[in-house]
Protein backbone atom coordinates (compact mmCIF):
# COMPACT_ATOMS: atom_id res chain seq x y z
CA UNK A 1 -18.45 56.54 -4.58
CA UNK A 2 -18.63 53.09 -5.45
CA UNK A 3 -20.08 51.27 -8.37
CA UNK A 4 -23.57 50.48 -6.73
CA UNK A 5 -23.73 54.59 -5.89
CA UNK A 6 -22.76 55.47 -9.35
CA UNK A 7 -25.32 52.96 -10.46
CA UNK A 8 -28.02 54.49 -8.49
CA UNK A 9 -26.83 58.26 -8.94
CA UNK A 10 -26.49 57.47 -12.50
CA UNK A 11 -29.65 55.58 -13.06
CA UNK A 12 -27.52 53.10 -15.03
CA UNK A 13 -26.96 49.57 -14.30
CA UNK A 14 -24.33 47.85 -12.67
CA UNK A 15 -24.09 45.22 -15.61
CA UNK A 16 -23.79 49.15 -18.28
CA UNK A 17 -21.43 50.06 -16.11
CA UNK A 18 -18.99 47.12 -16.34
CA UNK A 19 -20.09 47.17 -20.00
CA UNK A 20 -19.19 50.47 -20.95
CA UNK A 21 -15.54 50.31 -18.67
CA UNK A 22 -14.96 47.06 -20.68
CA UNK A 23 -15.44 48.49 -24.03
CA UNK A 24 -13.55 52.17 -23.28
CA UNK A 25 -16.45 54.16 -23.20
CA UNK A 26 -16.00 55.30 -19.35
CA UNK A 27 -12.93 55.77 -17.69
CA UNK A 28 -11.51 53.18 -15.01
CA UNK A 29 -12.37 54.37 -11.60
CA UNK A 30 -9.47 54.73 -9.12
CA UNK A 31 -8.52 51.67 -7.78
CA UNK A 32 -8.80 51.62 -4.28
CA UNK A 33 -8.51 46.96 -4.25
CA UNK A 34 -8.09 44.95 -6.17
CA UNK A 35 -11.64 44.38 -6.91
CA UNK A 36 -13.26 47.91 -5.72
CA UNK A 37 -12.85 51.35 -6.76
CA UNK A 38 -13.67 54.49 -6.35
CA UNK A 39 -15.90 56.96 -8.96
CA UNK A 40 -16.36 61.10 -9.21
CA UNK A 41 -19.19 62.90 -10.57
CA UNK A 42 -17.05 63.13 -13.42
CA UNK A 43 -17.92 59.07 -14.19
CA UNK A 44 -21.94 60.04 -13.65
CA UNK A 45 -21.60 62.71 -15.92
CA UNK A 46 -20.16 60.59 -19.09
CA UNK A 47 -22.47 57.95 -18.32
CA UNK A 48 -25.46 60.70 -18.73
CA UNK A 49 -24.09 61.73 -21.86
CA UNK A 50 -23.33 57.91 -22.77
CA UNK A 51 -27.15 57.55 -21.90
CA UNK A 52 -28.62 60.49 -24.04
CA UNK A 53 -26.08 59.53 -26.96
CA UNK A 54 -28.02 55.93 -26.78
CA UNK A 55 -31.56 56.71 -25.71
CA UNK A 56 -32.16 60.20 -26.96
CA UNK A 57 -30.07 60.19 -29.97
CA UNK A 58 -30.18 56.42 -31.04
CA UNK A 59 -26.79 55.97 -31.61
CA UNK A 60 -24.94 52.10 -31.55
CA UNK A 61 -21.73 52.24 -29.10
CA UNK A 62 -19.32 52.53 -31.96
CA UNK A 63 -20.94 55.96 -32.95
CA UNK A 64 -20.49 56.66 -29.14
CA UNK A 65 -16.78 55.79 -29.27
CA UNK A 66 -16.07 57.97 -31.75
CA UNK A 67 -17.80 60.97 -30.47
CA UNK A 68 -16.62 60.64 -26.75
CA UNK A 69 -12.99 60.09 -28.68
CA UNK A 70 -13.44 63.84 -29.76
CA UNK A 71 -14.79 64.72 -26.65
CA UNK A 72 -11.62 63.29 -25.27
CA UNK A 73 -9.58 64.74 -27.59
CA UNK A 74 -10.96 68.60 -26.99
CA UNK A 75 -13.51 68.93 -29.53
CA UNK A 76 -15.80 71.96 -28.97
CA UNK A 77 -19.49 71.32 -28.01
CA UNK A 78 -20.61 72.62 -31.46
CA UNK A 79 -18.19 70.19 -33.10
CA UNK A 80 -19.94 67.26 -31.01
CA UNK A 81 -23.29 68.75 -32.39
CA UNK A 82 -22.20 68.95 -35.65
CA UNK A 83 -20.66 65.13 -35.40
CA UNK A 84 -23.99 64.07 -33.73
CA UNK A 85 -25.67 65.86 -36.50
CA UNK A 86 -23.99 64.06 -39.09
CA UNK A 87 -24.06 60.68 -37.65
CA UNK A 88 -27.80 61.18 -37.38
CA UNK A 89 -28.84 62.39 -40.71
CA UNK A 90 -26.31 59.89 -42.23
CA UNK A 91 -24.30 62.42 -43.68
CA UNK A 92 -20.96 61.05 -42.82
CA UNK A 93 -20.11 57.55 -41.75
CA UNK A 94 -18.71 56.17 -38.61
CA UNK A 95 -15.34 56.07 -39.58
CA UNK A 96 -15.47 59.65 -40.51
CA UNK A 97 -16.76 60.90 -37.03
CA UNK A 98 -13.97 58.28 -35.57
CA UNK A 99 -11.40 60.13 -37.26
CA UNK A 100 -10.60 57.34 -39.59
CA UNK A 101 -10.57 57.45 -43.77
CA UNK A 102 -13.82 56.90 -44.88
């Protein structure tokens, strides 16, 4: 699919979409021109959990980052939780849930 049928299967805007490829937080599509490429139901999947991280949860795009970072990186689901948790109740910092020293 292409960006404007990711936007509309993914109820997310164009603008987000660009947004959230610019800043990391969804993978590049394959590149099919220059200027065009192609998306899976993989991309509309992250972007719903992008989505519920934001609306649901509350959380800025750096506490997004670093929970899609140990998505990426194989964390369980109940280690997500448990980082969501966290991050929520303020129990550890961004730059714990990043990985980084805090």
């Amino acid at each position: 699919m292409q960006l404007k049928e990711l936007s509309e299967q993914s109820g997310v805007s164009a603008a987000s979409i660009k947004y959230y490829l610019r800043e990391g937080l969804l993978p590049p599509g394959a590149a099919v021109h220059a200027t065009r490429a192609q998306y899976s139901a993989r991309h509309v999947e992250r972007l719903d959990l992008i989505q519920a991280l934001r609306r649901i949860v509350g959380l800025n795009i750096e506490q997004i980052r670093g929970i899609l970072r140990m998505a990426d990186d194989g964390a369980s689901r109940l280690e997500l939780l448990a980082a969501v948790q966290r991050v929520v109740l303020e129990l550890d910092s961004y730059a714990t849930v990043s990985g980084e020293a805090g």
